[in-house]
C-alpha atoms as a PDB file:
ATOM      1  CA  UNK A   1      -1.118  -9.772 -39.549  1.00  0.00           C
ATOM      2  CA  UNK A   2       0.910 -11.502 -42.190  1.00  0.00           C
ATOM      3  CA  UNK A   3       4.687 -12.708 -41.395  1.00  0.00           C
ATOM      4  CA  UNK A   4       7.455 -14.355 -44.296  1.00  0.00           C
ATOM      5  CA  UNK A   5       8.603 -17.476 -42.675  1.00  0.00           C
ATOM      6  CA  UNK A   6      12.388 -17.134 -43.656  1.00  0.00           C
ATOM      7  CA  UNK A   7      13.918 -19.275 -45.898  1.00  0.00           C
ATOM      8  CA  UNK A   8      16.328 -22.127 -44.858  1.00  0.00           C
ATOM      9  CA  UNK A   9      19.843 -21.440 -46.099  1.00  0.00           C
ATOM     10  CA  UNK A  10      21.768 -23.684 -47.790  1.00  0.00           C
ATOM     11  CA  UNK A  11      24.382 -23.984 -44.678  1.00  0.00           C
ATOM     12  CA  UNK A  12      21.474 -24.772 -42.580  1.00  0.00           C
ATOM     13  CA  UNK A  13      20.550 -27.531 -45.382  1.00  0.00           C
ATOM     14  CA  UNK A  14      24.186 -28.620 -45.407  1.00  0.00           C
ATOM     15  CA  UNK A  15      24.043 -29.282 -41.693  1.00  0.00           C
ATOM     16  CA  UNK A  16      21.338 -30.560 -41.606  1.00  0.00           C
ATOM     17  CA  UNK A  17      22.714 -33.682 -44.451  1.00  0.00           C
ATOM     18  CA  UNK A  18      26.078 -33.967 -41.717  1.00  0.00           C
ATOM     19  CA  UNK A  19      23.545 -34.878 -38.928  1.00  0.00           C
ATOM     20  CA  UNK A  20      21.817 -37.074 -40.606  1.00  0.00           C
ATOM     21  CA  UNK A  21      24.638 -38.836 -42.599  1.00  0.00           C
ATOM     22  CA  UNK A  22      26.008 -39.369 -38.989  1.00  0.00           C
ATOM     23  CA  UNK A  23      22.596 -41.399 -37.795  1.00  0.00           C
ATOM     24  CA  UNK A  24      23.447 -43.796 -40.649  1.00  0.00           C
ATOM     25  CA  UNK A  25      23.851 -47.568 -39.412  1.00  0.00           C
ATOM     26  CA  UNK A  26      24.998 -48.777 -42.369  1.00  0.00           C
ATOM     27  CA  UNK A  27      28.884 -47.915 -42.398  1.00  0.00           C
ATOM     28  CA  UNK A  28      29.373 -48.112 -46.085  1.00  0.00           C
ATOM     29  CA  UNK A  29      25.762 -45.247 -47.033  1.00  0.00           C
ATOM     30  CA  UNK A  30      27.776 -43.461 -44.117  1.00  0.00           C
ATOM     31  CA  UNK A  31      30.918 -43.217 -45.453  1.00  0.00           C
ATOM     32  CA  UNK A  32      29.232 -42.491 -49.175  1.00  0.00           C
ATOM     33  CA  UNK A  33      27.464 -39.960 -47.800  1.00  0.00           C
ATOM     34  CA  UNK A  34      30.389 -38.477 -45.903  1.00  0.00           C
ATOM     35  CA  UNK A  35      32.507 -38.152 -48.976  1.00  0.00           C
ATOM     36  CA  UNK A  36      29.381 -36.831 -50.945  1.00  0.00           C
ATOM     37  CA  UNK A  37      29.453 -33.874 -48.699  1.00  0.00           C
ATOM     38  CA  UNK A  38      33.309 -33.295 -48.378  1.00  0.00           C
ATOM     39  CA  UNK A  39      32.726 -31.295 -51.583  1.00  0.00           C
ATOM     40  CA  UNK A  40      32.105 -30.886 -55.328  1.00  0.00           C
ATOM     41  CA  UNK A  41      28.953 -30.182 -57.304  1.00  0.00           C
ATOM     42  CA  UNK A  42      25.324 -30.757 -56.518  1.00  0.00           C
ATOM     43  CA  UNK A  43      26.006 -31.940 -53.103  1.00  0.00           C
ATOM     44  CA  UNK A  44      22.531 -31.482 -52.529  1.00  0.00           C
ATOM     45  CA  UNK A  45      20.988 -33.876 -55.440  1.00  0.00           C
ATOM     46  CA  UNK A  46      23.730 -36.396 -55.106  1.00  0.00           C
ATOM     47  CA  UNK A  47      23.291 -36.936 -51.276  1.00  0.00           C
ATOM     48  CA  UNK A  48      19.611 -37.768 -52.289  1.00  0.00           C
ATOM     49  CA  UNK A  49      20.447 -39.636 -55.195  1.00  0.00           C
ATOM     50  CA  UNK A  50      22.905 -42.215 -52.963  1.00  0.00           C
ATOM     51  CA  UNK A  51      19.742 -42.180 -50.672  1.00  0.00           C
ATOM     52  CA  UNK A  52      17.342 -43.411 -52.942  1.00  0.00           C
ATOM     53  CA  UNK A  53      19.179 -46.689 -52.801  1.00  0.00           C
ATOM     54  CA  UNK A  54      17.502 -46.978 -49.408  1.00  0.00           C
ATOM     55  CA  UNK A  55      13.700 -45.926 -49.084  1.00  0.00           C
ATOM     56  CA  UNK A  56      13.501 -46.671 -45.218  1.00  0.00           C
ATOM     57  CA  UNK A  57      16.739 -44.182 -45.312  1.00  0.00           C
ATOM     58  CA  UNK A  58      15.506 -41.999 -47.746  1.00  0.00           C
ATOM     59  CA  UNK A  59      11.815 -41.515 -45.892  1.00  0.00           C
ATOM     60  CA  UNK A  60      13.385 -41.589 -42.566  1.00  0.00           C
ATOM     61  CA  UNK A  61      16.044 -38.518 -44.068  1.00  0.00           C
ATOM     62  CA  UNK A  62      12.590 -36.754 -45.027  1.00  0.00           C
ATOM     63  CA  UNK A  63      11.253 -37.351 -41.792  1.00  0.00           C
ATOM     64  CA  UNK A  64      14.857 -36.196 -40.467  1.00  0.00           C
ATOM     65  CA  UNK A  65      14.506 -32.794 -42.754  1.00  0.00           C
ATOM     66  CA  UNK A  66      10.697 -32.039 -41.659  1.00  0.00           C
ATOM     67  CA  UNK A  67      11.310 -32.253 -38.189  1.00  0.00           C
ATOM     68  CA  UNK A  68      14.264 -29.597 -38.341  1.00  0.00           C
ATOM     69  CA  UNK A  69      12.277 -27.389 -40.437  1.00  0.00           C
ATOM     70  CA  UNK A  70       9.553 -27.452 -37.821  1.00  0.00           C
ATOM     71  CA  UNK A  71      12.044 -26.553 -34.882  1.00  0.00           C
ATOM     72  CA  UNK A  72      13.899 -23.837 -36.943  1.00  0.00           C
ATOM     73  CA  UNK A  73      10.234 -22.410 -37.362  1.00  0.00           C
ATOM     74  CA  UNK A  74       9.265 -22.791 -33.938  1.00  0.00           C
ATOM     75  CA  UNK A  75      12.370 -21.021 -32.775  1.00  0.00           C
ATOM     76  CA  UNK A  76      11.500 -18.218 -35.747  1.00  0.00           C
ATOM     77  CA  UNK A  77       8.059 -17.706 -33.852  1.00  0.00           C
ATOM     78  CA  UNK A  78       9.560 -17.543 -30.557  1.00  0.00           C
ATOM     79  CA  UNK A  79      12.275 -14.756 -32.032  1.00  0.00           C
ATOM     80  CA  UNK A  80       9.288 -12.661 -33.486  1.00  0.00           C
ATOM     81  CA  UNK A  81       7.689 -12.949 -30.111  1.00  0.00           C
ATOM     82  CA  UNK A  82       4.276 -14.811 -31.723  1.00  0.00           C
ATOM     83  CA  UNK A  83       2.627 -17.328 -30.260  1.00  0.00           C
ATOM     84  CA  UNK A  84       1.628 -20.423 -32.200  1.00  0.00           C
ATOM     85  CA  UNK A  85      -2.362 -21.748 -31.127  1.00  0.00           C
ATOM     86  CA  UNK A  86      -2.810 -25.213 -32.603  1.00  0.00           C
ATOM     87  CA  UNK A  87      -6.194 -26.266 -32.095  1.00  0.00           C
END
């Protein structure tokens, strides 16, 4: 049996950039990253974009993104009542 994993919406992506923004140590990435998000175009590519001026940031916002993708399919399995067997 075959399932489509559903796809992450873009408010669910957007979320997931506030949460992380609000990790940030360094108050001045923060508060670019904050006003990155209060609006305009290609939120998306521009949050990454004032990322890539950190690479521990940037990998550790990766690490940030896979981990929440992992959980929202975890909870998807749970929903659809399968059970995951790693082995």
């Amino acid at each position: 049996m075959y399932f489509r994993i559903p796809q992450r919406e873009s408010d669910e992506g957007y979320a997931d950039m506030m949460d992380f923004a609000a990790t940030i140590e360094d108050k001045k990435l923060q508060s670019t990253l904050m006003h990155i998000l209060s609006g305009g175009k290609r939120i998306f590519r521009r949050f990454k974009d004032a990322l890539s001026s950190d690479k521990e940031q940037l990998e550790r916002y990766y690490l940030f993104i896979e981990g929440r993708n992992r959980m929202r399919v975890s909870d998807w399995f749970i929903s659809i009542q399968v059970k995951l067997i790693l082995e």
